[in-house]
C-alpha atoms as a PDB file:
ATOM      1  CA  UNK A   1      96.242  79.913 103.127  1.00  0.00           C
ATOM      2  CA  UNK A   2      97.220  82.500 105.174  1.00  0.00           C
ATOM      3  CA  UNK A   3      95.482  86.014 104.873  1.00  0.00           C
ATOM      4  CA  UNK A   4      96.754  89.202 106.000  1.00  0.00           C
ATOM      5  CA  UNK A   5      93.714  91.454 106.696  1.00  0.00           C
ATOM      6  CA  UNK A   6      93.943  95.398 107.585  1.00  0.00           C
ATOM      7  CA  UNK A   7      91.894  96.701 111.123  1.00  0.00           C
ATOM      8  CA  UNK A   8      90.607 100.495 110.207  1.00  0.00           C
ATOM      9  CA  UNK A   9      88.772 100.883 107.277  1.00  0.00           C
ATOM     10  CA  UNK A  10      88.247  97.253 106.526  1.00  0.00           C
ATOM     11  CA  UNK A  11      86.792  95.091 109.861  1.00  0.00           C
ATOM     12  CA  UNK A  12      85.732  98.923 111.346  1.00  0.00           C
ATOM     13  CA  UNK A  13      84.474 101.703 110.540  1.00  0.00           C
ATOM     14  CA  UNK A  14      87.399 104.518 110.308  1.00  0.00           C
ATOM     15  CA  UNK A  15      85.916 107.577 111.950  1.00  0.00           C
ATOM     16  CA  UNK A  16      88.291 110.586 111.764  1.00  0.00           C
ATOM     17  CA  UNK A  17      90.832 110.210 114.968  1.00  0.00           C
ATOM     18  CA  UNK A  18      88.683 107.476 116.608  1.00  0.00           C
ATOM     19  CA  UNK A  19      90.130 104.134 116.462  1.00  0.00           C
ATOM     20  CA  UNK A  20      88.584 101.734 114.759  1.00  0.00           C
ATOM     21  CA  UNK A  21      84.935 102.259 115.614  1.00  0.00           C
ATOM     22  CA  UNK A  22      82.219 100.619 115.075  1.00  0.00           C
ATOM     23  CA  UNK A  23      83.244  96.999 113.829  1.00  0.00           C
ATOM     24  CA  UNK A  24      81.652  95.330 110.538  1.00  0.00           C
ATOM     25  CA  UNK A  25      80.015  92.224 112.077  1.00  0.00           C
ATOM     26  CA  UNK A  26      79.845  90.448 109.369  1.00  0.00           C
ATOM     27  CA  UNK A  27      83.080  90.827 107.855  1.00  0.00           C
ATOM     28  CA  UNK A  28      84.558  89.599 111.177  1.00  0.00           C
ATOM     29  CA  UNK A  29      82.227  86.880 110.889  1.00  0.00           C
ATOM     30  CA  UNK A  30      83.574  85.743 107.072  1.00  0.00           C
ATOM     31  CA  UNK A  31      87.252  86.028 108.388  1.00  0.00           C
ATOM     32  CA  UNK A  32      86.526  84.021 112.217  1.00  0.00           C
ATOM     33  CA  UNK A  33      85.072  81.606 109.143  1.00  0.00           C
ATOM     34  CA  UNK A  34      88.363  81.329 107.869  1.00  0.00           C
ATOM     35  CA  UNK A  35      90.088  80.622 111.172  1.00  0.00           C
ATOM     36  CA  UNK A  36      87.573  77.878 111.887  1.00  0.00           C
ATOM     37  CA  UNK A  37      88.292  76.806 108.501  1.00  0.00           C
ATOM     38  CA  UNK A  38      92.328  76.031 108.972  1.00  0.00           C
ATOM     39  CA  UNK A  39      93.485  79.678 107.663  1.00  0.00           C
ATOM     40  CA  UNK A  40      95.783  81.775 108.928  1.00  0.00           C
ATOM     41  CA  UNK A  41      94.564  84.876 110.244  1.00  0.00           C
ATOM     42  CA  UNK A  42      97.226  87.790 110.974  1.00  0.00           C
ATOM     43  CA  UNK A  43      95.654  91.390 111.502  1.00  0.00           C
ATOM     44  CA  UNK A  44      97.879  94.331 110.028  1.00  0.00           C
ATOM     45  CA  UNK A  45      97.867  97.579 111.764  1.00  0.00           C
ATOM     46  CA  UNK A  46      99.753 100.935 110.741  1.00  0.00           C
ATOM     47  CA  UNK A  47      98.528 102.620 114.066  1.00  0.00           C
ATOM     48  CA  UNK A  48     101.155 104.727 115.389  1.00  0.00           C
ATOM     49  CA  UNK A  49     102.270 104.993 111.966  1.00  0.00           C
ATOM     50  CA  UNK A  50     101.821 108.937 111.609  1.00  0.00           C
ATOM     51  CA  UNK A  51     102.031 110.014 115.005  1.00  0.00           C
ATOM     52  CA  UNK A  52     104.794 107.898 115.809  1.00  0.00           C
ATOM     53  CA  UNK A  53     103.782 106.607 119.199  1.00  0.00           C
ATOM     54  CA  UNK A  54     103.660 103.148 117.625  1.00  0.00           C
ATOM     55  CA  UNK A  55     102.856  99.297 118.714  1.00  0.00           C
ATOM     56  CA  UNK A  56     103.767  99.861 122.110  1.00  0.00           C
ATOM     57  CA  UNK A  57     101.244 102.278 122.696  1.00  0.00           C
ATOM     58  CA  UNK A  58      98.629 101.010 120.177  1.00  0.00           C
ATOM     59  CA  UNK A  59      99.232  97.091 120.843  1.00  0.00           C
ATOM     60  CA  UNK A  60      97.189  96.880 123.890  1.00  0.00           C
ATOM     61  CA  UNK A  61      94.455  99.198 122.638  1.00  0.00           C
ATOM     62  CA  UNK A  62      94.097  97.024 119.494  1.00  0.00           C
ATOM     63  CA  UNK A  63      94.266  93.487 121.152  1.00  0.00           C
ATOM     64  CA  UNK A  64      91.363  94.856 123.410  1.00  0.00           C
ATOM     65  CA  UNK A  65      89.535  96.021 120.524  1.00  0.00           C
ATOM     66  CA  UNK A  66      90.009  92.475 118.748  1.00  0.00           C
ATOM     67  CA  UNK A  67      88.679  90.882 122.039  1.00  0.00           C
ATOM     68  CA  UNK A  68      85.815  93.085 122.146  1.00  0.00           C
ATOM     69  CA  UNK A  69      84.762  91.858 118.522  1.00  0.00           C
ATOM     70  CA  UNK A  70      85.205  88.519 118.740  1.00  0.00           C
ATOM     71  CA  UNK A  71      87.946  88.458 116.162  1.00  0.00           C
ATOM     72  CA  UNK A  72      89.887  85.129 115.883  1.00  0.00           C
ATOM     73  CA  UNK A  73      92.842  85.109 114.811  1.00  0.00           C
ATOM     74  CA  UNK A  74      97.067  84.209 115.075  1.00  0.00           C
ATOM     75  CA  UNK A  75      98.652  87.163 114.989  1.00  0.00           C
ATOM     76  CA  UNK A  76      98.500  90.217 115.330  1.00  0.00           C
ATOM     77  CA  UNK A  77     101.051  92.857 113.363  1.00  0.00           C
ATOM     78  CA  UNK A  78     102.269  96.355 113.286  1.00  0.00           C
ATOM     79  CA  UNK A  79     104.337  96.121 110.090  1.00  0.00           C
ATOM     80  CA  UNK A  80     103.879  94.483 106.540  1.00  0.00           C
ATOM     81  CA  UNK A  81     103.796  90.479 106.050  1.00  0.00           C
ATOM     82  CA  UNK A  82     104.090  88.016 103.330  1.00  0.00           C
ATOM     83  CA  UNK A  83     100.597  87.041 102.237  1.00  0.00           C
ATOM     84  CA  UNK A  84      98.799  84.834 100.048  1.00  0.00           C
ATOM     85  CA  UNK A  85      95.827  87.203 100.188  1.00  0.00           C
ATOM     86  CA  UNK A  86      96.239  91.054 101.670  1.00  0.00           C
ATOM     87  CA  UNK A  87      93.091  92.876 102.549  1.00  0.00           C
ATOM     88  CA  UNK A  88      93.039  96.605 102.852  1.00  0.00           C
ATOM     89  CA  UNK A  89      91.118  98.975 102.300  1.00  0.00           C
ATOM     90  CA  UNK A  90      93.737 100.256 100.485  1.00  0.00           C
ATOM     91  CA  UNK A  91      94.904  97.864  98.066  1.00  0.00           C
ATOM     92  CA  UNK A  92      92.008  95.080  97.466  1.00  0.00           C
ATOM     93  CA  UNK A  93      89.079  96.640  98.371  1.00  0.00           C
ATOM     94  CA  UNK A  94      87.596  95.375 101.823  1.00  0.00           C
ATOM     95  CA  UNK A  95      83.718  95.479  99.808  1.00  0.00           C
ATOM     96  CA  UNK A  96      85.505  93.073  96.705  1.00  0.00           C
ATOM     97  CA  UNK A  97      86.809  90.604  98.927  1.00  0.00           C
ATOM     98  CA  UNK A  98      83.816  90.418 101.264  1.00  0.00           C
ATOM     99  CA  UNK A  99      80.961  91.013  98.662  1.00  0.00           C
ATOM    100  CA  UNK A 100      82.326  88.593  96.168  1.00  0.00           C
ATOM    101  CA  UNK A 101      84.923  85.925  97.921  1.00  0.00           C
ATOM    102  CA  UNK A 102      83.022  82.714  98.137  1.00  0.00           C
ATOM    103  CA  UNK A 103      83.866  81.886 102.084  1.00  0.00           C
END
């Protein structure tokens, strides 16, 4: 399956203008499950999105931030996807998918 999973607000915290910070462990531990698993991972991103700057700007900052956590995964995005399963703290709630998704 492939799974298209938000950054802010569902594998971090989303502190006012602070960038994803701090990560939730274990939901990037159910998702690098996945990977391991045969999934496709791609992480969605609308940083940029308001202030206009954008990937460019945002792309490097993010992929660090991935590295950092220990996030597996294929792809990395800065604009909407086709999806068997979309993950985002604002459409399917990040606590549904990771409280009650058997992984």
């Amino acid at each position: 399956m492939k799974y298209v999973i938000d950054i802010d607000g569902t594998i971090c915290e989303e502190v006012g203008k602070v960038i994803g910070r701090p990560p939730y462990k274990d939901r990037i531990e159910k998702i690098n499950k996945l990977y391991d698993e045969g999934h496709t991972i791609i992480y969605l991103t609308a940083r940029g999105l308001k202030s206009g700057r954008g990937e460019p700007h945002y792309r490097p900052i993010t992929e660090q931030q991935l590295k950092e956590w220990g996030c597996k995964y294929h792809y990395l995005d800065f604009k909407l996807h086709d999806a068997d399963i979309f993950v985002d703290d604002k459409s399917q709630k990040p606590e549904e998918f990771f409280n009650e998704t058997k992984v």
